[in-house]
Structures are given as structure tokens and as C-alpha cells.
Protein backbone atom coordinates (compact mmCIF):
# COMPACT_ATOMS: atom_id res chain seq x y z
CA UNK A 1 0.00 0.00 0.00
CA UNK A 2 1.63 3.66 -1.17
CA UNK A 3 1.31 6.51 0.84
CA UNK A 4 -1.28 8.11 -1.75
CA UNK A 5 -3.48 4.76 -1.08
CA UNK A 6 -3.94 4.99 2.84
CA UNK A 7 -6.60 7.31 4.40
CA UNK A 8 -5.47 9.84 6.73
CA UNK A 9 -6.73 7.56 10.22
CA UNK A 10 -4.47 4.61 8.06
CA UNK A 11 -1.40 7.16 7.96
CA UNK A 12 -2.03 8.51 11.52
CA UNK A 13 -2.57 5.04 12.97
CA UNK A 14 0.90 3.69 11.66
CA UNK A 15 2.86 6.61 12.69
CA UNK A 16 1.45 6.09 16.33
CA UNK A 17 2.40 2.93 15.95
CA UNK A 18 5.76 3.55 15.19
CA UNK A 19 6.03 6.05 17.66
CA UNK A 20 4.80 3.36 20.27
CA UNK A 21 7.51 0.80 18.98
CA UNK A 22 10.06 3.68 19.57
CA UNK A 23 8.98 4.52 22.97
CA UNK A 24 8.79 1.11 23.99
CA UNK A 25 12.34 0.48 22.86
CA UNK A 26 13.58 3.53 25.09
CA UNK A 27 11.60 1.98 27.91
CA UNK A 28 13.95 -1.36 27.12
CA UNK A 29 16.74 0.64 27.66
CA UNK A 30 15.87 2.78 30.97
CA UNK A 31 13.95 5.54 30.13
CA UNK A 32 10.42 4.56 31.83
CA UNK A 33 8.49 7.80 31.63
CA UNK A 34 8.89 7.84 27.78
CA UNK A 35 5.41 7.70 25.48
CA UNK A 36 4.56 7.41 21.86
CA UNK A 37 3.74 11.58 22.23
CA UNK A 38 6.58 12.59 23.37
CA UNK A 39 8.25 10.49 20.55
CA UNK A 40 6.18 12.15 18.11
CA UNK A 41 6.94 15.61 19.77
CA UNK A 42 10.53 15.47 19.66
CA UNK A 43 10.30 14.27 15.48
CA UNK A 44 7.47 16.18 14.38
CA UNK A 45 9.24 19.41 16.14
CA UNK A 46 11.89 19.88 13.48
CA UNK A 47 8.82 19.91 10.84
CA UNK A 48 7.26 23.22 12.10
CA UNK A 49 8.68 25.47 9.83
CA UNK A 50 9.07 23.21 7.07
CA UNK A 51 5.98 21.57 6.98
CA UNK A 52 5.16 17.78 6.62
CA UNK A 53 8.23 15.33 5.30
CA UNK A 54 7.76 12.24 3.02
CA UNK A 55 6.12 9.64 4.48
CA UNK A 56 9.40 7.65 3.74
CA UNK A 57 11.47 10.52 5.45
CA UNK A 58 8.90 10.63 8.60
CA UNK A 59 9.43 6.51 8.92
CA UNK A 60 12.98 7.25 9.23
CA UNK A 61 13.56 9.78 11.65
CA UNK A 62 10.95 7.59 13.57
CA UNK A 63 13.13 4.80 13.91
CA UNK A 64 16.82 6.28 13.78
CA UNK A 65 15.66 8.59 16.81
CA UNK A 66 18.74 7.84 19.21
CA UNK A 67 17.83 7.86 23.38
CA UNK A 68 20.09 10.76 22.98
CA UNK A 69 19.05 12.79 20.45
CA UNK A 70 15.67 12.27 22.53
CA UNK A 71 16.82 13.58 25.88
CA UNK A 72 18.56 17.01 24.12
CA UNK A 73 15.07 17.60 22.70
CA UNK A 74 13.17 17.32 25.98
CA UNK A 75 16.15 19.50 27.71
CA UNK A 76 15.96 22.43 25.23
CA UNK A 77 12.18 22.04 25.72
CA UNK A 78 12.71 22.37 29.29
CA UNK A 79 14.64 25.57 29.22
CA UNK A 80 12.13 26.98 26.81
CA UNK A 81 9.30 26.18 29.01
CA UNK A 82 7.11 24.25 26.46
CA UNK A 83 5.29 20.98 28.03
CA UNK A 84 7.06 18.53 26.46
């Protein structure tokens, strides 16, 4: 199935799925608080200005996120005062 042949709910549903898998994986390796949001947070927050990626792109940066690429996200966000 392409990107151009899944509904919107199809596309959302996968991403939170990946964004589960991710969390869950950081969980595996110590970080307990961690949820699918706050995986999709830290990704989707270098799309603001730019707008939305490739689906291919999104997938990616999904699944390459490193624990601590994560964690200087959620710092930065502290210091700005944004709720994670």
C-alpha cells in the first residue's frame, strides 16, 4: 500500500504505531516515563517550519531517533518552558 493509497486515520494510525515501537524500545533501555507523544513531539518538532516530510522521510527519523538525540530535545524544551 503507497502513501497516496492509505486514508489519513491509516497514515495517523501507523505513525502512532511507530512512535509506540520507539517509545517502547527507550523503555527497554531505561527511560520509563517515555510515550509514543513525546516520541512524536521530539520528530514532528523539526517539521514546524518546514511543513510535513515524506512519508518515507517521517518513517525514518521515527526509527533512527537515538535515546540521545531524545533527551537534548526534551532539555531544550525544558529551558524553553514548552510541556514537552
Amino acid at each position: 500500500m503507497t502513501e497516496e493509497e492509505m486514508t489519513e486515520q491509516q497514515l495517523n494510525e501507523a505513525i502512532e504505531g511507530l512512535c509506540r515501537s520507539k517509545a517502547e524500545e527507550f523503555r527497554l533501555i531505561g527511560y520509563e516515563q517515555v510515550t509514543g507523544a513525546d516520541i512524536w513531539e521530539c520528530v514532528s518538532y523539526k517539521y514546524e517550519k518546514s511543513g510535513p516530510p515524506p512519508l518515507h522521510q517521517l518513517v525514518n527519523d521515527i526509527l533512527s531517533l537515538k535515546a540521545t538525540q531524545f533527551m537534548n530535545y526534551m532539555t531544550i524544551s525544558a529551558y524553553r518552558g514548552s510541556p514537552f
